[in-house]
N, C-alpha and C. Protein backbone atom coordinates (compact mmCIF):
# COMPACT_ATOMS: atom_id res chain seq x y z
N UNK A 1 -6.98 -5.17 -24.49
CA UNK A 1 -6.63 -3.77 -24.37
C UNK A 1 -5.54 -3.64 -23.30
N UNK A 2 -4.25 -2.90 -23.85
CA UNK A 2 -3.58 -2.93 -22.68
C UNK A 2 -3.36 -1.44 -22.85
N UNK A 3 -2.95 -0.60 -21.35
CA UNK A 3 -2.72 0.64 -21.47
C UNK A 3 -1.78 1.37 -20.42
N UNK A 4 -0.59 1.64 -20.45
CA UNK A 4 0.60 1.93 -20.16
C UNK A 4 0.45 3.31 -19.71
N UNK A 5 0.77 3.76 -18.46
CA UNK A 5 1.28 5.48 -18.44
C UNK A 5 2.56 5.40 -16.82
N UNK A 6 3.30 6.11 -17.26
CA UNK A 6 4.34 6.51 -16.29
C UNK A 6 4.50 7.67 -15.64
N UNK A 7 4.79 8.17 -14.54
CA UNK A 7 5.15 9.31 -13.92
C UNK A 7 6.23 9.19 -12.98
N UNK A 8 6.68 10.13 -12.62
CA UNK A 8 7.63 10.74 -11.82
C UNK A 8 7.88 11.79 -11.13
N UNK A 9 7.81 11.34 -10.10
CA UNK A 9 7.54 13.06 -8.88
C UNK A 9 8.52 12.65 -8.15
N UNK A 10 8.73 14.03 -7.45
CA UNK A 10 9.52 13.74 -6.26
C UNK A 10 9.05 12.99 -4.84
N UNK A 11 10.02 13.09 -4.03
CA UNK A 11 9.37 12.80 -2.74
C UNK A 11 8.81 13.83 -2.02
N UNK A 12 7.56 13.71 -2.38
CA UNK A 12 6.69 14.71 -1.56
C UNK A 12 5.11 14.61 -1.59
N UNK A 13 4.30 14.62 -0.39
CA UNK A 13 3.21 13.90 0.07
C UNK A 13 2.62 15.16 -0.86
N UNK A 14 3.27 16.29 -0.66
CA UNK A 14 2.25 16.81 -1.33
C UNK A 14 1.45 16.70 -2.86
N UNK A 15 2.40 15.92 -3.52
CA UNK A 15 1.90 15.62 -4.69
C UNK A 15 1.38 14.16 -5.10
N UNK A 16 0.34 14.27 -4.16
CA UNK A 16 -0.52 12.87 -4.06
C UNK A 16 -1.55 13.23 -4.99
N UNK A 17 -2.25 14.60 -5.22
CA UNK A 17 -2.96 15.26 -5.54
C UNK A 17 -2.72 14.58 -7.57
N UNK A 18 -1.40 15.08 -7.53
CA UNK A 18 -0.62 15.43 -9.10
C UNK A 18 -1.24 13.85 -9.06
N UNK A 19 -0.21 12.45 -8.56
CA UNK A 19 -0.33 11.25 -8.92
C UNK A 19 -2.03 10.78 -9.18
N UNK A 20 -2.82 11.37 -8.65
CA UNK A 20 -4.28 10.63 -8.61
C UNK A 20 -4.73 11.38 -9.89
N UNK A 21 -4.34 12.38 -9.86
CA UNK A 21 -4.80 13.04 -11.31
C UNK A 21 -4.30 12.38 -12.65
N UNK A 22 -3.28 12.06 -12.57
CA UNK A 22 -2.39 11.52 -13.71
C UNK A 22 -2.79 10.27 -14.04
N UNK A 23 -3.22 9.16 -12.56
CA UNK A 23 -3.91 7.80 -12.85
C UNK A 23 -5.13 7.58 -13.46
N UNK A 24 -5.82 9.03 -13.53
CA UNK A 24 -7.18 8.94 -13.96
C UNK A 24 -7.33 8.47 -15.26
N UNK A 25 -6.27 8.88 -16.30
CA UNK A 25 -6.35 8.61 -17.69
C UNK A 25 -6.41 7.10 -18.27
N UNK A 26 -6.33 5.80 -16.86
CA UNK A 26 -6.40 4.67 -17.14
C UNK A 26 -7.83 4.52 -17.11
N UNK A 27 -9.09 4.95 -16.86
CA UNK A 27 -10.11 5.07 -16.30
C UNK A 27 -11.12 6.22 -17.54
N UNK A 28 -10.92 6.19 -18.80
CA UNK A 28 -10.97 7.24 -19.29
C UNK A 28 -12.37 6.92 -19.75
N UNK A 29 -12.58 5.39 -20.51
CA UNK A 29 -13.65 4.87 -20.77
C UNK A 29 -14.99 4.57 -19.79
N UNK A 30 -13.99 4.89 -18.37
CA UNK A 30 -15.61 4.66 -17.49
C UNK A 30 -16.08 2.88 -17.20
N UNK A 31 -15.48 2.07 -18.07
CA UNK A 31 -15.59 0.88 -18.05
C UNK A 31 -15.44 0.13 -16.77
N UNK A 32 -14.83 0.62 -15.74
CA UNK A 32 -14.03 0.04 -14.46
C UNK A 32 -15.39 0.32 -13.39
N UNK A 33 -15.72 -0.74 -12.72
CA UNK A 33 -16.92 0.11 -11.74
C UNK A 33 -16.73 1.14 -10.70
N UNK A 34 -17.40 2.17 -10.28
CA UNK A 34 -16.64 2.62 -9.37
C UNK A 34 -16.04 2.37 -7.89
N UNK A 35 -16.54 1.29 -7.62
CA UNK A 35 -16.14 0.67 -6.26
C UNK A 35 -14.85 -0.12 -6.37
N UNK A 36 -14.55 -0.49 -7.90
CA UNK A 36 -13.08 -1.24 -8.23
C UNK A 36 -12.18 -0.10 -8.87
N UNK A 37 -12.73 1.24 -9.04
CA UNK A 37 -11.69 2.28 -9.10
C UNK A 37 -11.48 2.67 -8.48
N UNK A 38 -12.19 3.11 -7.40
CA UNK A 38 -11.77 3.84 -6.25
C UNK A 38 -11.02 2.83 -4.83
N UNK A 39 -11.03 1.05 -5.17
CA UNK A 39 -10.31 0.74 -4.91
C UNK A 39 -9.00 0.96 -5.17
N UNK A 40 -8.87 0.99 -6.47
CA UNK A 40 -7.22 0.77 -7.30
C UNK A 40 -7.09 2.42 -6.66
N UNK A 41 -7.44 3.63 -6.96
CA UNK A 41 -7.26 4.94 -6.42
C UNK A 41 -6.79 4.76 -5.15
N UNK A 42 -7.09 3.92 -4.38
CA UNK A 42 -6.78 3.82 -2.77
C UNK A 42 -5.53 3.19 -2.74
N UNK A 43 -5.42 2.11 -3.36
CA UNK A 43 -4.35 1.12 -3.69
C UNK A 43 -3.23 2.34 -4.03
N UNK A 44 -3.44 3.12 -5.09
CA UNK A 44 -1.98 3.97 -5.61
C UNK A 44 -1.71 4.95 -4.25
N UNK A 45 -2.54 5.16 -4.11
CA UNK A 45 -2.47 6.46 -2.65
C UNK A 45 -2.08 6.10 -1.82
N UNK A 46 -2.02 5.00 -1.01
CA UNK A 46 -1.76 4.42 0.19
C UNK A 46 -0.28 4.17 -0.18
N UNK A 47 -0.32 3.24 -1.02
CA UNK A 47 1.10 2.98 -2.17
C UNK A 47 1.90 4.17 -1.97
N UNK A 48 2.05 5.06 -2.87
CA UNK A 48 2.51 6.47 -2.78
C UNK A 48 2.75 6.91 -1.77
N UNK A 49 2.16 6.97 -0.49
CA UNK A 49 2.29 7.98 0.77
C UNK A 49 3.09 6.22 1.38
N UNK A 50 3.10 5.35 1.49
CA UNK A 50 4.06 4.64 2.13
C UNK A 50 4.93 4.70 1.84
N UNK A 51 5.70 5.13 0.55
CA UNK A 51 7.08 4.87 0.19
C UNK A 51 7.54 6.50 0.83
N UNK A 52 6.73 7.69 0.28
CA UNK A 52 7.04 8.98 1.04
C UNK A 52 7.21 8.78 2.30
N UNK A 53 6.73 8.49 3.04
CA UNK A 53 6.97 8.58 4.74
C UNK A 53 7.47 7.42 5.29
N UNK A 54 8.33 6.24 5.03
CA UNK A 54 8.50 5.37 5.57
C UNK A 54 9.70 4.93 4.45
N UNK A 55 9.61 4.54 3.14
CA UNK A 55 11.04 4.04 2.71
C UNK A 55 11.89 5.22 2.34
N UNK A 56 11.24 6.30 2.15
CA UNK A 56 12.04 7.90 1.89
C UNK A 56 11.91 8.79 2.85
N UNK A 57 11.36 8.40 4.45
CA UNK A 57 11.40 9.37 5.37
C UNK A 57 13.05 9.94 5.94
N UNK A 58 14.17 9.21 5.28
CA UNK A 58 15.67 9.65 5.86
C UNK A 58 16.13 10.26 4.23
N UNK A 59 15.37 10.30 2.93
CA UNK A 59 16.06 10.57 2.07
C UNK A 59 15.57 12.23 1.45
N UNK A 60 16.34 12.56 0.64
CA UNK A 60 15.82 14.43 0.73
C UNK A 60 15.13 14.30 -0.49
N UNK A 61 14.32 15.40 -0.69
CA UNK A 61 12.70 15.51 -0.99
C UNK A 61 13.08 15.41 -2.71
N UNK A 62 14.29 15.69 -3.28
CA UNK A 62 14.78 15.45 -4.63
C UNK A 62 14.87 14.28 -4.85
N UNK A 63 14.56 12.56 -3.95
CA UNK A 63 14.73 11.75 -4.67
C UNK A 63 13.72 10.80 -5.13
N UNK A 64 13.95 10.85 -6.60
CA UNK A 64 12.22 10.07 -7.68
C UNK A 64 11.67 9.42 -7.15
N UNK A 65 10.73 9.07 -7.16
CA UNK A 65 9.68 7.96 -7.15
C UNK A 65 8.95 7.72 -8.35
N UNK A 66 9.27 6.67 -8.87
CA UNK A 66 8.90 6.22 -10.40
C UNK A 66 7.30 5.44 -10.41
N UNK A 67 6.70 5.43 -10.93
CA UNK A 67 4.93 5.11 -10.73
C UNK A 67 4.90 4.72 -12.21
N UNK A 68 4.60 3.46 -12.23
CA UNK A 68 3.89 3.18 -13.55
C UNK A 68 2.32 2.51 -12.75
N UNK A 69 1.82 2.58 -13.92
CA UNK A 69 0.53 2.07 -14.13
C UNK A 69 -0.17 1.22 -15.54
N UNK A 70 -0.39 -0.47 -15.46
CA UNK A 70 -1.21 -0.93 -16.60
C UNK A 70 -2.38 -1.38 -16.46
N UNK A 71 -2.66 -1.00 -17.55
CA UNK A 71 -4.55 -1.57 -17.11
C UNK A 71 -4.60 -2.52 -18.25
N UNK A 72 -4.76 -3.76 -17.99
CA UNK A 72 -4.99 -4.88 -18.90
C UNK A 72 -6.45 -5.26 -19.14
N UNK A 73 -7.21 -6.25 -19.56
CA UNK A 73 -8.52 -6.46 -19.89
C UNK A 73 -9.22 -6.72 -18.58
N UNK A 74 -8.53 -7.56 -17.64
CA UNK A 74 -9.55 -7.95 -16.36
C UNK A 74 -8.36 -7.05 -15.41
N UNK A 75 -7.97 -6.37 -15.32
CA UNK A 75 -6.82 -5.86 -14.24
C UNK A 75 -6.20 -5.05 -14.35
N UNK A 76 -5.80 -3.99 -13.30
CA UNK A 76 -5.20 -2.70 -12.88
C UNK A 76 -3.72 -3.27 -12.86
N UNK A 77 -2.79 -2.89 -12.79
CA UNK A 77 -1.11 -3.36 -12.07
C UNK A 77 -0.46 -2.10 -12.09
N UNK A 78 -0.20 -1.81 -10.56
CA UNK A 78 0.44 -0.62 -10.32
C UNK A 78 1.77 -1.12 -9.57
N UNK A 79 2.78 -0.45 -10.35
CA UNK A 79 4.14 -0.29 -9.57
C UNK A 79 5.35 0.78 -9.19
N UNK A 80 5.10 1.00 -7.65
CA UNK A 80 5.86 2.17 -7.46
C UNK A 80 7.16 2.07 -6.88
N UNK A 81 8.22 2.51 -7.67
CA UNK A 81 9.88 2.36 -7.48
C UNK A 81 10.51 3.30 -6.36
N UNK A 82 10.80 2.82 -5.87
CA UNK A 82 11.78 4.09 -4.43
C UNK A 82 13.34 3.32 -3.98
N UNK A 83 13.32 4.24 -3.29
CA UNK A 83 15.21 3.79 -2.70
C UNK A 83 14.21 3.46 -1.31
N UNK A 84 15.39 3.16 -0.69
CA UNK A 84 15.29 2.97 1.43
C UNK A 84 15.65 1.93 1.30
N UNK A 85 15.52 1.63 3.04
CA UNK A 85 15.64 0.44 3.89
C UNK A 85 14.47 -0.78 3.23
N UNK A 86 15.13 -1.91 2.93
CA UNK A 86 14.67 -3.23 2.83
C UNK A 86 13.64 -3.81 3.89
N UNK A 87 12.48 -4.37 4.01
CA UNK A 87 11.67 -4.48 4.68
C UNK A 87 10.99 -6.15 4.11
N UNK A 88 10.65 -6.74 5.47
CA UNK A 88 10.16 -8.01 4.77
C UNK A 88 8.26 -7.80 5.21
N UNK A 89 7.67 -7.66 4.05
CA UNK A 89 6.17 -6.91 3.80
C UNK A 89 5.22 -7.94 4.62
N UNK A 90 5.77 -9.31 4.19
CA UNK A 90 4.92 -10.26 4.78
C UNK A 90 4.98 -10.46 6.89
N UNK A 91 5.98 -10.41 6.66
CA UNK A 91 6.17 -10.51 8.17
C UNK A 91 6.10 -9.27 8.93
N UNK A 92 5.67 -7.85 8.10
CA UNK A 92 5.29 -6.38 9.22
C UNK A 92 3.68 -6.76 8.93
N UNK A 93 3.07 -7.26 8.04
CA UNK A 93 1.77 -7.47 8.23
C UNK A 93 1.83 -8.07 8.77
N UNK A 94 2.01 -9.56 9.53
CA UNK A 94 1.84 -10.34 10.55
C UNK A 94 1.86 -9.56 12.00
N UNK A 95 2.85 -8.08 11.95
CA UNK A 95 3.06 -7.57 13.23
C UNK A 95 2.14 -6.61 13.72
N UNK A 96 1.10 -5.98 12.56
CA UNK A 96 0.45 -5.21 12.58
C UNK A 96 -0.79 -5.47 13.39
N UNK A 97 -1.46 -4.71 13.93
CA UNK A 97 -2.76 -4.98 15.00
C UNK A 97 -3.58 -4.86 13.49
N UNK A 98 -4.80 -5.64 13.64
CA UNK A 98 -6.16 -5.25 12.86
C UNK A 98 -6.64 -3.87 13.15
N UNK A 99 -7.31 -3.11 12.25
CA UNK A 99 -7.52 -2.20 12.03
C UNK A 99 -8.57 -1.28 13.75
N UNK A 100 -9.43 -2.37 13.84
CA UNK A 100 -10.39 -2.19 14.93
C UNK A 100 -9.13 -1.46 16.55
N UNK A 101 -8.06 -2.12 16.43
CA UNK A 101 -7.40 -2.08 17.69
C UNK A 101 -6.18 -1.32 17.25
N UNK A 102 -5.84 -0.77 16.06
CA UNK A 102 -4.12 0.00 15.89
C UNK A 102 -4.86 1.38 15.43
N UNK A 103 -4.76 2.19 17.15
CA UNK A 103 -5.14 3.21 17.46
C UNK A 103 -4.21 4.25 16.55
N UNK A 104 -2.48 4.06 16.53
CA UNK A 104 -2.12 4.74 15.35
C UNK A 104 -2.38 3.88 14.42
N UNK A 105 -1.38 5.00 13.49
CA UNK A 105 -1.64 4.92 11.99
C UNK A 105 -0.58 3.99 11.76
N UNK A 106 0.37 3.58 12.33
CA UNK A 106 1.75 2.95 11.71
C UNK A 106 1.01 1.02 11.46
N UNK A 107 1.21 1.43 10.03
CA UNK A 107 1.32 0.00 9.33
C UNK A 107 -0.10 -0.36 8.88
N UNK A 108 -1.07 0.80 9.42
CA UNK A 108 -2.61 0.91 8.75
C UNK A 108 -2.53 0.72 6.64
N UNK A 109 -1.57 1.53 6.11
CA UNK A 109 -1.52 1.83 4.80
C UNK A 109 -1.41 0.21 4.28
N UNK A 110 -0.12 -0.52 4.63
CA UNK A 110 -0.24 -1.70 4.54
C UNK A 110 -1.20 -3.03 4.59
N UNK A 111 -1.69 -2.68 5.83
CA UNK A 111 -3.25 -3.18 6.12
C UNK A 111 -4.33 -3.19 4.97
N UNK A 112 -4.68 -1.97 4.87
CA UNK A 112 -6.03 -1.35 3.92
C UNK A 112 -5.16 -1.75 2.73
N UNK A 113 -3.84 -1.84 1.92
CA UNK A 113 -3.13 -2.48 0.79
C UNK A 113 -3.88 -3.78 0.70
N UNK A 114 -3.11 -4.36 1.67
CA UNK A 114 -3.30 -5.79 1.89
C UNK A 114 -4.57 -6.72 1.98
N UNK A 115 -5.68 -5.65 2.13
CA UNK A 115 -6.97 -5.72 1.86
C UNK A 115 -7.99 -5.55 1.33
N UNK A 116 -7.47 -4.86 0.35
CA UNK A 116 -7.68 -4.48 -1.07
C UNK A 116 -7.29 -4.90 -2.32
N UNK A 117 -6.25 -5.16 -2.55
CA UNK A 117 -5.13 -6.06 -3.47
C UNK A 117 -5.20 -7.27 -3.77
N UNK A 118 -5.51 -7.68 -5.01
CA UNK A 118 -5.62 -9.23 -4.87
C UNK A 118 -3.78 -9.96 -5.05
N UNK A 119 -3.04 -9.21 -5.40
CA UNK A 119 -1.85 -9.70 -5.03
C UNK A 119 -1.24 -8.28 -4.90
N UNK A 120 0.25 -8.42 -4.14
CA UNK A 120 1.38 -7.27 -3.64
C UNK A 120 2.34 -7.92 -3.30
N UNK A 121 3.53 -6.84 -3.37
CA UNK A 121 4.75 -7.42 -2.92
C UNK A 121 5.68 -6.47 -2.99
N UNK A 122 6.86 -6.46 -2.29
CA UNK A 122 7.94 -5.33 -2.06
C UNK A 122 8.84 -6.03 -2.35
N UNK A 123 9.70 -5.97 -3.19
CA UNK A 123 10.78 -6.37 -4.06
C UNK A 123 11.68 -5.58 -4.21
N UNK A 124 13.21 -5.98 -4.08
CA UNK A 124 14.31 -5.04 -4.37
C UNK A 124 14.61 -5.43 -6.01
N UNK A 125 14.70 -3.99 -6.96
CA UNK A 125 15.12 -4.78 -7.92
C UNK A 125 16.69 -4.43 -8.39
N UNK A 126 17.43 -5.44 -9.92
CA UNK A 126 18.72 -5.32 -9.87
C UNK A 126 19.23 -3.71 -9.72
N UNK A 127 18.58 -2.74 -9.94
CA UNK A 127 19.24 -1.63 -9.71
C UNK A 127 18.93 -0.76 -8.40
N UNK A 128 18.70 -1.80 -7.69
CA UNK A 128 19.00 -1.57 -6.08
C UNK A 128 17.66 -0.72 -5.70
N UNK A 129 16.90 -0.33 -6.40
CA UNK A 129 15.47 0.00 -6.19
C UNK A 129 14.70 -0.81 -5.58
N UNK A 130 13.53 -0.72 -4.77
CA UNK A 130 12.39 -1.31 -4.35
C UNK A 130 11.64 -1.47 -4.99
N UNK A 131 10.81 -2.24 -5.14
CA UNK A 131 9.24 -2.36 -6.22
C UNK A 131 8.04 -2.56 -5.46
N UNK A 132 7.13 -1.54 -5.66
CA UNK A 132 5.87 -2.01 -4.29
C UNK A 132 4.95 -2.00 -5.45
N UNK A 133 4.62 -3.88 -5.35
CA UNK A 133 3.53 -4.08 -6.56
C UNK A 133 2.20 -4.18 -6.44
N UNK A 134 1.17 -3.89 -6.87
CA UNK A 134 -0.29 -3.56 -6.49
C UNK A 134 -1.03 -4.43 -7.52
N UNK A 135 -2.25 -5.09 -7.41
CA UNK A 135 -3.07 -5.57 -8.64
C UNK A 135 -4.05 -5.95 -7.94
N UNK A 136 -5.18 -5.17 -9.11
CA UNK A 136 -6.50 -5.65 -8.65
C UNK A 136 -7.31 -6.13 -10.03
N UNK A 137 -8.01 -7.07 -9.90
CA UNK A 137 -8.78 -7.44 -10.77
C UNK A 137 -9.89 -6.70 -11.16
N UNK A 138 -10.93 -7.11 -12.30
CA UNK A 138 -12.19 -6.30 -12.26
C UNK A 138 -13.04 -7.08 -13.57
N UNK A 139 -14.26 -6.75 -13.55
CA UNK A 139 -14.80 -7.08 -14.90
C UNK A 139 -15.47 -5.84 -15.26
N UNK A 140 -14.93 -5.52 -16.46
CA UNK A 140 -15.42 -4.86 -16.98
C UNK A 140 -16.84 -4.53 -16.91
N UNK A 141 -17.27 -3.23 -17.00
CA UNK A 141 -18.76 -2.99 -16.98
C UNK A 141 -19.15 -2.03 -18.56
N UNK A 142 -19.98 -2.63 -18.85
CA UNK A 142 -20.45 -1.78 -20.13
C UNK A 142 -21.11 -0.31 -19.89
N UNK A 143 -20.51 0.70 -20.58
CA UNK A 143 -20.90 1.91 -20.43
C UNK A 143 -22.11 2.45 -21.29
């Protein structure tokens, strides 16, 4: 079973609301447990509000952010497209304090990603876009 949906919003936190609503339709069968959906839910959200406030915090609130989402037989794969500054993902997690001791929030989203995700990655692609890739596994549960 594979199952495809796309969206497109602007840059704006406020429509974190719209994106979680829209992801639900991968989730329609109930099949996913809820502790591995409301992972992947965390995964898109965290996802989403990092590219808003950090690779689009210098760009104006008109520019896309492209969100796909597939749900394959054992696995979620979420990928969200933005403009900004180039960033090397592996080496700001190395810079980041553990959660217990990074009193702010800067580089927490990454963290809780990075700990959740069984793979990720921030990729520029040929049309000069970013790619912030998300995947989580799962086994199916019978409904």
């Amino acid at each position: 079973m594979i199952n495809k949906i796309h969206l497109q919003t602007n840059t704006d936190i406020t429509a974190s609301e719209q994106v979680l609503s829209w992801f639900e339709q991968l989730n329609q069968s109930h099949s996913i447990s809820a502790e591995i959906w409301w992972q992947c839910q965390t995964l898109l959200q965290e996802g989403f509000i990092n590219i808003v406030e950090h690779a689009h915090k210098n760009l104006p609130n008109c520019t896309p952010i492209d969100i796909e989402a597939v749900r394959l037989n054992t696995s979620i794969e979420i990928r969200i497209w933005g403009y900004g500054e180039s960033f090397n993902m592996e080496e700001k997690l190395q810079e980041i304090d553990e959660f217990e001791a990074n009193d702010g929030d800067r580089g927490r989203g990454l963290k809780i990603m990075s700990a959740i995700a069984d793979r990720m990655s921030y990729e520029q692609m040929p049309d000069r876009r970013y790619c912030l890739f998300l995947s989580k596994s799962y086994q199916p549960v019978k409904v």
